[in-house]
Protein backbone atom coordinates (compact mmCIF):
# COMPACT_ATOMS: atom_id res chain seq x y z
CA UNK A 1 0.00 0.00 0.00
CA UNK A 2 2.84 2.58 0.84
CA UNK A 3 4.51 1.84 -2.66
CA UNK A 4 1.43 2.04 -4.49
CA UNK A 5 0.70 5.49 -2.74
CA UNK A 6 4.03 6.98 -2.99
CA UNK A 7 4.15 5.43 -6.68
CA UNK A 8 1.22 7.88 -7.26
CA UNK A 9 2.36 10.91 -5.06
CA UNK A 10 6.31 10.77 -6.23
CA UNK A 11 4.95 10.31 -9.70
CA UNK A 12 8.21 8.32 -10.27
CA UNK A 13 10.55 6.62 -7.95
CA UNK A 14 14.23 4.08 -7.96
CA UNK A 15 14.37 1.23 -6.00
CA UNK A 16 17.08 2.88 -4.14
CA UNK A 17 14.53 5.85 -3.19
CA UNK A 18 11.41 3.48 -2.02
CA UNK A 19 13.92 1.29 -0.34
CA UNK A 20 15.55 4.51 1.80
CA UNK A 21 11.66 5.92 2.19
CA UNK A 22 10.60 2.61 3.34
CA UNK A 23 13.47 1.06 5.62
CA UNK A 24 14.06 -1.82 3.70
CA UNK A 25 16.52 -3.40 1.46
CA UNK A 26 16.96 -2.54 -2.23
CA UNK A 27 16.62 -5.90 -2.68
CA UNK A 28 13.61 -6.32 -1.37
CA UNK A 29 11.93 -3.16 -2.60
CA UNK A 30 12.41 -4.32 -6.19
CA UNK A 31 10.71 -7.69 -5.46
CA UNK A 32 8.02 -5.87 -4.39
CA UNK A 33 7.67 -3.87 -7.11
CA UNK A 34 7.95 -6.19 -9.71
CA UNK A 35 5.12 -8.61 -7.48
CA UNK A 36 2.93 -5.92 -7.53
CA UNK A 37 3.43 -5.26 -12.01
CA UNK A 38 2.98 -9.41 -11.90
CA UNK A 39 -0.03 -8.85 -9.93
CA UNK A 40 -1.22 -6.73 -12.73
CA UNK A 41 -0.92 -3.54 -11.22
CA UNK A 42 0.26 -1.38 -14.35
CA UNK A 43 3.90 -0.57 -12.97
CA UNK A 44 6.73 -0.62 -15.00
CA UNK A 45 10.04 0.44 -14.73
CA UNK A 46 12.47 2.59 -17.26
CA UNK A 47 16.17 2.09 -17.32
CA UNK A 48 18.44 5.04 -17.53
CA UNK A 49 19.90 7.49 -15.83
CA UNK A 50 16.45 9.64 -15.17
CA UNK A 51 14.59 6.15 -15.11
CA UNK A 52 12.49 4.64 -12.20
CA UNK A 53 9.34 2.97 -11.31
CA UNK A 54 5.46 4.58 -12.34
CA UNK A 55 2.34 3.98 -12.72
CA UNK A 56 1.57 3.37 -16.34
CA UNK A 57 -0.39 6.32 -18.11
CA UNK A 58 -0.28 8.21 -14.35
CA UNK A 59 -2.48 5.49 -13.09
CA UNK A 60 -4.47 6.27 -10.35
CA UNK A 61 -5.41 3.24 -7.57
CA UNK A 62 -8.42 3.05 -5.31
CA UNK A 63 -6.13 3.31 -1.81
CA UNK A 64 -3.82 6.36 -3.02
CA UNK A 65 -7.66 8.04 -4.26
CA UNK A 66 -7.88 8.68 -0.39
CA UNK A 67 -10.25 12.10 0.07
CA UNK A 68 -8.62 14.08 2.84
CA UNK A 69 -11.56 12.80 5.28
CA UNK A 70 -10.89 9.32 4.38
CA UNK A 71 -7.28 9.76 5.56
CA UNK A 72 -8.00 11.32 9.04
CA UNK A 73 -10.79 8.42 9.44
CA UNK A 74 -8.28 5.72 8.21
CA UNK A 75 -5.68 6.93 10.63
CA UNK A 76 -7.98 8.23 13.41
CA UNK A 77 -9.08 4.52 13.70
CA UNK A 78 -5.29 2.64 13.41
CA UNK A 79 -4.48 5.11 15.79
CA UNK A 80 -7.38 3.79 18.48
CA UNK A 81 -6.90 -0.14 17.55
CA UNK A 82 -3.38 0.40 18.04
CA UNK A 83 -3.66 1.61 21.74
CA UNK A 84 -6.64 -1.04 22.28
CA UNK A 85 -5.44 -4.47 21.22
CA UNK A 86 -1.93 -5.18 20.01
CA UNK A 87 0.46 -2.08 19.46
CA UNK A 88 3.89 -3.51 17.86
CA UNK A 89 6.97 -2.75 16.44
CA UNK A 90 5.50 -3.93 12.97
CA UNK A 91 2.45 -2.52 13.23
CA UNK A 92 4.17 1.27 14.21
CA UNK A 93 6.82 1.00 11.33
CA UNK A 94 3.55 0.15 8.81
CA UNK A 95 2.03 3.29 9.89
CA UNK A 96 4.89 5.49 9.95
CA UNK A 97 5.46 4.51 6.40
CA UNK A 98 2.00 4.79 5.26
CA UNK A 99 1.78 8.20 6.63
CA UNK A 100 4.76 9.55 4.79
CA UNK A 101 3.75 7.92 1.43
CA UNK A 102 0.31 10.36 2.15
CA UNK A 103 0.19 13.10 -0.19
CA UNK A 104 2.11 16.29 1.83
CA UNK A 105 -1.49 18.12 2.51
CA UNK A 106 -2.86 15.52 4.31
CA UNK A 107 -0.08 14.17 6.08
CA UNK A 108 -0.04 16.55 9.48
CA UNK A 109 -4.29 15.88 9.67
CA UNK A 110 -3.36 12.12 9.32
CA UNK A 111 -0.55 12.05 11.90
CA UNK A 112 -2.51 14.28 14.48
CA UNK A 113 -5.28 11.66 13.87
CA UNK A 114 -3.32 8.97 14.19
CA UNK A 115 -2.12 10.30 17.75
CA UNK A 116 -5.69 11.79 18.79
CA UNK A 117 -7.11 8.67 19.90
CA UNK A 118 -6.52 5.85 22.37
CA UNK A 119 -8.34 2.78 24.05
CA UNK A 120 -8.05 2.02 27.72
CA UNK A 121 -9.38 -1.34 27.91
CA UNK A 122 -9.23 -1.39 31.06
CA UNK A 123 -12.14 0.01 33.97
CA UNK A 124 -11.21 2.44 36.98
CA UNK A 125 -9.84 0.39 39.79
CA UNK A 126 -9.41 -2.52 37.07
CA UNK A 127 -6.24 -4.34 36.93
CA UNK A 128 -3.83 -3.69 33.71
CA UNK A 129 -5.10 -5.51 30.57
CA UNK A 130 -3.28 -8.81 29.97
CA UNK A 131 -0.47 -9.28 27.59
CA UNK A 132 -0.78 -10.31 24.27
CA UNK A 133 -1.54 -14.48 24.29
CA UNK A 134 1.72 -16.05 23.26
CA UNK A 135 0.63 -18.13 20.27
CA UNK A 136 -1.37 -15.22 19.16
CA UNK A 137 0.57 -13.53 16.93
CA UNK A 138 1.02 -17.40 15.41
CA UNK A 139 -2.21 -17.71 14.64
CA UNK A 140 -2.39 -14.17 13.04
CA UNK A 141 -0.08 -15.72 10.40
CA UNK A 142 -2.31 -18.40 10.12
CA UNK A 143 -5.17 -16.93 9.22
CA UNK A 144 -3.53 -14.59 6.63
CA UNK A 145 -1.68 -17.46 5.21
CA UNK A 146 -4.65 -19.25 4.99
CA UNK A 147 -2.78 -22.21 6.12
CA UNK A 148 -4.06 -25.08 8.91
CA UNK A 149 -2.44 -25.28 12.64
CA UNK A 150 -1.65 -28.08 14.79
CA UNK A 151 -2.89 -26.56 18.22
CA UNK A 152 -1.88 -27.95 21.50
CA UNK A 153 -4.92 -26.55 24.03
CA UNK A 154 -5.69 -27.34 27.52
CA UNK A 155 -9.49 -26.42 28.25
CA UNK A 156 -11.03 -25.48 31.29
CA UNK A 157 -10.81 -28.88 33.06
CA UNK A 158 -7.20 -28.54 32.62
CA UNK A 159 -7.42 -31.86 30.06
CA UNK A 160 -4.69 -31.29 27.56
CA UNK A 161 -5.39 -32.10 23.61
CA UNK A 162 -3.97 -31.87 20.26
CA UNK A 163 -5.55 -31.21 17.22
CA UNK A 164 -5.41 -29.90 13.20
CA UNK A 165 -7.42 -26.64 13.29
CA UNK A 166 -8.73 -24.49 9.95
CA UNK A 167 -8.39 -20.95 11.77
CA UNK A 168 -11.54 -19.18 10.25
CA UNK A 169 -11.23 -15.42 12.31
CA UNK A 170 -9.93 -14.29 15.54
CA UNK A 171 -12.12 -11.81 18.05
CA UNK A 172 -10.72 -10.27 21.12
CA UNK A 173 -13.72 -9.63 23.37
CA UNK A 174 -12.47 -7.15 26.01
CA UNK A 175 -8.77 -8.45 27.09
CA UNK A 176 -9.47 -11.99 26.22
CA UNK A 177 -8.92 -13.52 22.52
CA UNK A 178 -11.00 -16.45 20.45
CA UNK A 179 -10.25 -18.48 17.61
CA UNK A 180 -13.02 -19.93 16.01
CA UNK A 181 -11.71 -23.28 13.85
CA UNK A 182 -13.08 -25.37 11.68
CA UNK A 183 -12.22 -29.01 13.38
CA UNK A 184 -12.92 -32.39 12.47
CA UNK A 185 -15.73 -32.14 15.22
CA UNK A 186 -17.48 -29.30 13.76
CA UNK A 187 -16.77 -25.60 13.94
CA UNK A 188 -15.49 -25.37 17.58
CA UNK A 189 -14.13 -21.66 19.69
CA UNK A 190 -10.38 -21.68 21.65
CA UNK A 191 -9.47 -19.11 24.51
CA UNK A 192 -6.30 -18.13 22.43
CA UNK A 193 -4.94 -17.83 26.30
CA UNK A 194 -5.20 -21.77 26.49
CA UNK A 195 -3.34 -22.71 23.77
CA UNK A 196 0.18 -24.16 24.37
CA UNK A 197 1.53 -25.07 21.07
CA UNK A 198 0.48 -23.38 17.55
CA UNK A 199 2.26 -25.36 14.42
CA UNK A 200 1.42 -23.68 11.32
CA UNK A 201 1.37 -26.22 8.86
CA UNK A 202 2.37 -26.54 4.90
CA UNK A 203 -1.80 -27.63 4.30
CA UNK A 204 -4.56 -25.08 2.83
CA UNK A 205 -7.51 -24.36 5.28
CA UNK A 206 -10.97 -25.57 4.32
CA UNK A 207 -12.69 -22.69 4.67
CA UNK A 208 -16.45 -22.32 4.46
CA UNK A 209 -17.92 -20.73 1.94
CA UNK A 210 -20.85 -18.85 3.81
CA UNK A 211 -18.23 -18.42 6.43
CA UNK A 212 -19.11 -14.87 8.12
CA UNK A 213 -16.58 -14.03 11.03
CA UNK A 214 -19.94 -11.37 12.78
CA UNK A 215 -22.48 -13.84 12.70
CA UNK A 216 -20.38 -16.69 13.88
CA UNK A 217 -19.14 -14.77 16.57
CA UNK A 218 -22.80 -13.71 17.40
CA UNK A 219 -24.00 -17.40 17.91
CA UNK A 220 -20.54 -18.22 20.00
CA UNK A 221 -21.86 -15.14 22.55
CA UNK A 222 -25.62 -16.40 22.43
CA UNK A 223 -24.69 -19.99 23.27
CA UNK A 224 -22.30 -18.91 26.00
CA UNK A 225 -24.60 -16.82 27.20
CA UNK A 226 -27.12 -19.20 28.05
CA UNK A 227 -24.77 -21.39 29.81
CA UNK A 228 -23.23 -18.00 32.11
CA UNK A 229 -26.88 -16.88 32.36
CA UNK A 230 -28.84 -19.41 34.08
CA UNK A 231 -30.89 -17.36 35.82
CA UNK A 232 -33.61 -14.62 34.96
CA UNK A 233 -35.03 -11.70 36.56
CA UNK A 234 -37.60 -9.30 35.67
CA UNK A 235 -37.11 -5.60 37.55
CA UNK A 236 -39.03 -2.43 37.31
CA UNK A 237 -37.05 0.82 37.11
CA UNK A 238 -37.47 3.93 36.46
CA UNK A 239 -36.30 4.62 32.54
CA UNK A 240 -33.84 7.54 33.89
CA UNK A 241 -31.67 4.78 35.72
CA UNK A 242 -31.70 2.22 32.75
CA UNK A 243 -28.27 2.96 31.48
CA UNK A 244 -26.88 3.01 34.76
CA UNK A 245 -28.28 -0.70 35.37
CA UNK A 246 -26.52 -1.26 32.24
CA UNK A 247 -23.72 -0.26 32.86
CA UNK A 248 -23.09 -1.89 36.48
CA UNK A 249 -24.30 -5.56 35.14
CA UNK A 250 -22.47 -4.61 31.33
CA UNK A 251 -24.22 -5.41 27.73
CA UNK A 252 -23.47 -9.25 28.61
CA UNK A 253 -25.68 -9.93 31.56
CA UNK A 254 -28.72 -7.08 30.56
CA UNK A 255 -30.15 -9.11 28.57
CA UNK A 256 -33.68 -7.00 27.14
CA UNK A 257 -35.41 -3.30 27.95
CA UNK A 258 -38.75 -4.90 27.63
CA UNK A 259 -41.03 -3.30 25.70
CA UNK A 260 -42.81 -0.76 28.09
CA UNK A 261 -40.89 2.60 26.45
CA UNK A 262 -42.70 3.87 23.82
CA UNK A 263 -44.96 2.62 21.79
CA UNK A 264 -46.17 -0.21 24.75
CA UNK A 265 -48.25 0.66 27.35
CA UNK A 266 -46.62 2.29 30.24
CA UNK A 267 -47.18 1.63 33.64
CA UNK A 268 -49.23 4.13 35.89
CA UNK A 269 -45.79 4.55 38.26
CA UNK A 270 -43.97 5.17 35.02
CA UNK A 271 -41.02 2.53 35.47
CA UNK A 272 -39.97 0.17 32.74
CA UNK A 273 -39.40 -3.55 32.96
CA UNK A 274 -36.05 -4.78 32.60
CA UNK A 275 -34.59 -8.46 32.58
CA UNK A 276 -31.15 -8.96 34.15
CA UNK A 277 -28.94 -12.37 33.65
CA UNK A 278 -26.37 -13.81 36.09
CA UNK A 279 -25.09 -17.24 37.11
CA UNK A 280 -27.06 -17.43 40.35
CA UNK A 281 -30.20 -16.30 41.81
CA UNK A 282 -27.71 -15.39 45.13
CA UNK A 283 -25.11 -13.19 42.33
CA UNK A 284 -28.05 -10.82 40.70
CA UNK A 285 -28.95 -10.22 44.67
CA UNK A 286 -25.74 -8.68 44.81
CA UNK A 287 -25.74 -6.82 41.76
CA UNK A 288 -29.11 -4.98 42.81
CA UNK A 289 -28.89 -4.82 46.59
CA UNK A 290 -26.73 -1.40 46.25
CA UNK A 291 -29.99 0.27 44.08
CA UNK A 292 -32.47 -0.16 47.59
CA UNK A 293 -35.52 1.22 46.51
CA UNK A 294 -34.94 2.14 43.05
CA UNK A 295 -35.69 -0.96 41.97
CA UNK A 296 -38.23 -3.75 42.43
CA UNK A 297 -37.54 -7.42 41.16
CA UNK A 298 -40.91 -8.95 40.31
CA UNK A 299 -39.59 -12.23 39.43
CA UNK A 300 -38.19 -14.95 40.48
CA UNK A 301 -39.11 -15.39 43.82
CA UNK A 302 -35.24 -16.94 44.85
CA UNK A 303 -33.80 -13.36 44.18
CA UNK A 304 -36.21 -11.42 45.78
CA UNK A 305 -35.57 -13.93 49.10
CA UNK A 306 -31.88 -13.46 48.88
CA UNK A 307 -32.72 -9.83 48.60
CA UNK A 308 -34.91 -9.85 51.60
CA UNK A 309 -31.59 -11.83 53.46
CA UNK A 310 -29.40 -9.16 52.40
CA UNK A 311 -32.11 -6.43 54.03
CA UNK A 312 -31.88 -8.83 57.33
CA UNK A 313 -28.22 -8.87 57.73
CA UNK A 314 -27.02 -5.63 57.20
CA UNK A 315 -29.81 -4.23 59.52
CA UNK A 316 -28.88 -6.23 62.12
CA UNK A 317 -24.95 -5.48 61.53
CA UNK A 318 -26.07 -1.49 61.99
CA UNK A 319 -28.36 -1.54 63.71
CA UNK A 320 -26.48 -0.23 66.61
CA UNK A 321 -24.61 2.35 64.72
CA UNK A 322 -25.18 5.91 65.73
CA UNK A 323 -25.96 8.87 62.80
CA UNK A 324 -24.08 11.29 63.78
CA UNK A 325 -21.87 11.10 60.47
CA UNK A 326 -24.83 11.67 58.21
CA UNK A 327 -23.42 15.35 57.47
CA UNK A 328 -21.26 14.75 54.50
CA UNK A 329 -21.56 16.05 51.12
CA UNK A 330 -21.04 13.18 48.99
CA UNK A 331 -18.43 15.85 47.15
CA UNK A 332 -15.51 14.87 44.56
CA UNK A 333 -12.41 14.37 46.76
CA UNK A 334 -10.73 16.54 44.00
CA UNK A 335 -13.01 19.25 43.94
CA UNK A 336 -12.53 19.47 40.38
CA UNK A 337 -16.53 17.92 39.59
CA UNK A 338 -14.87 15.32 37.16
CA UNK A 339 -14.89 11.70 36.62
């Protein structure tokens, strides 16, 4: 991509020139250039002392037509998926050389966007996000070789197994990466974190045709989901508090806004029902206690019970506790009114 775009910028350029711009070898910055003419981009080269590599006629490709916008966008988002998942020293050189190959009037919008944006993946009081799995960057190869992989896993009885996988995508859901593999067994999903060996081997993966990395990943969440989520309950709340409910139990475990907003009939108190998902009747308890009256579980009848237990014990554990440090004012220790 950087020699097609500086192809087009430079208008023409030696192999000596893209191999300087590009921190590679001569060498290999004429094999690259004569791949890309035998890959039927129109490049050719003129010998001579004022001769070099060009696009034939001028030629124009669809990457180096970037718009300004598309640029910043392009870069705005390396910039944040860099910072989020997997920052290297291959992924950082890429960059650097795709920014200089911009044209020169978008190049400082692109590198300010490339720098404006990061991803903390982790929450406040969280622990750092884990390291990159060790096989990970193994499988990556995989996958864009298109080539199988002779996985050693241990699962989460600790039983250890071997097996010839057809790496089909990768997701990284928060900190914590998937394969999903074809198998002999069916298509089947590996905590990259698990793996213990990765073997990439000299065989082509079968690779379905209908294959669609989204909606595979979409059924692996549904069916884990109803394994994690055992247990339903049905809460009313007042709409204004809905997002906060979401975001203490997180997208996984608040499971549907039933419909009572809008179009449905509202009740006459003007709350909303909500249905909440966690392991255990006892672990939703837990997660709603803190919102006292804010909230009222209507169903099932095991959560409101541990509810009513959690009521018991912590009025009898203050019971005996005097109010006379009821006076403070709940303010920002920094007294700045953020975060």
């Amino acid at each position: 991509m950087a020699t097609l775009l500086l192809l087009q910028t430079r208008g023409r350029v030696t192999a000596r020139e893209l191999a300087a711009e590009l921190e590679v070898s001569e060498k290999t910055a004429r094999r690259d250039l004569e791949a890309l003419a035998m890959a039927g981009v129109p490049v050719y080269s003129q010998a001579g002392r004022h001769g070099g590599w060009q696009l034939l006629g001028g030629g124009r490709t669809d990457l180096s037509g970037l718009t300004a916008n598309e640029a910043r966008s392009l870069f705005l988002a390396a910039g944040a998926v860099g910072t989020a998942a997997m920052p290297t020293v291959d992924t950082s050189s890429a960059l650097r050389k795709l920014l200089r190959a911009l044209p020169e009037t978008f190049r400082a919008d692109a590198e300010a966007a490339l720098n404006a944006v990061m991803v903390d993946p982790t929450g406040w009081g969280a622990a750092d996000s884990a390291p990159a799995p060790e096989h990970l960057a193994a499988l990556q190869r995989a996958l864009v070789e298109r080539r199988r992989v002779r996985l050693g896993y241990v699962d989460r009885e600790r039983n250890t197994s071997e097996r010839v996988i057809d790496p089909l995508g990768l997701v990284s859901k928060g900190s914590v990466w998937y394969v999903i593999a074809g198998t002999d067994r069916g298509m089947r999903t590996f905590r990259v974190g698990r793996v213990r060996s990765a073997e990439i081997l000299d065989e082509p993966v079968v690779r379905p045709a209908d294959f669609d990395l989204s909606a595979a990943w979409r059924t692996v969440v549904e069916t884990v989901g109803e394994r994690r989520l055992r247990v339903r309950a049905t809460i009313l709340i007042d709409p204004s508090f809905v997002s906060g409910l979401r975001g203490q139990f997180g997208s996984d475990m608040m499971l549907a806004e039933v419909e009572r907003v809008g179009d449905a009939p509202e009740r006459a108190d003007g709350r909303v029902e909500v249905i909440v998902g966690g392991p255990a009747a006892i672990v939703i308890a837990q997660h709603l206690a803190g919102w006292g009256r804010l909230i009222e579980v209507v169903e099932p009848d095991a959560v409101r019970a541990h509810l009513a237990r959690l009521a018991r014990e912590l009025g009898e554990l203050y019971a005996d506790d005097d109010d006379d440090d009821d006076d403070d004012d709940g303010g920002d220790d920094d007294g700045d009114g953020e975060l």
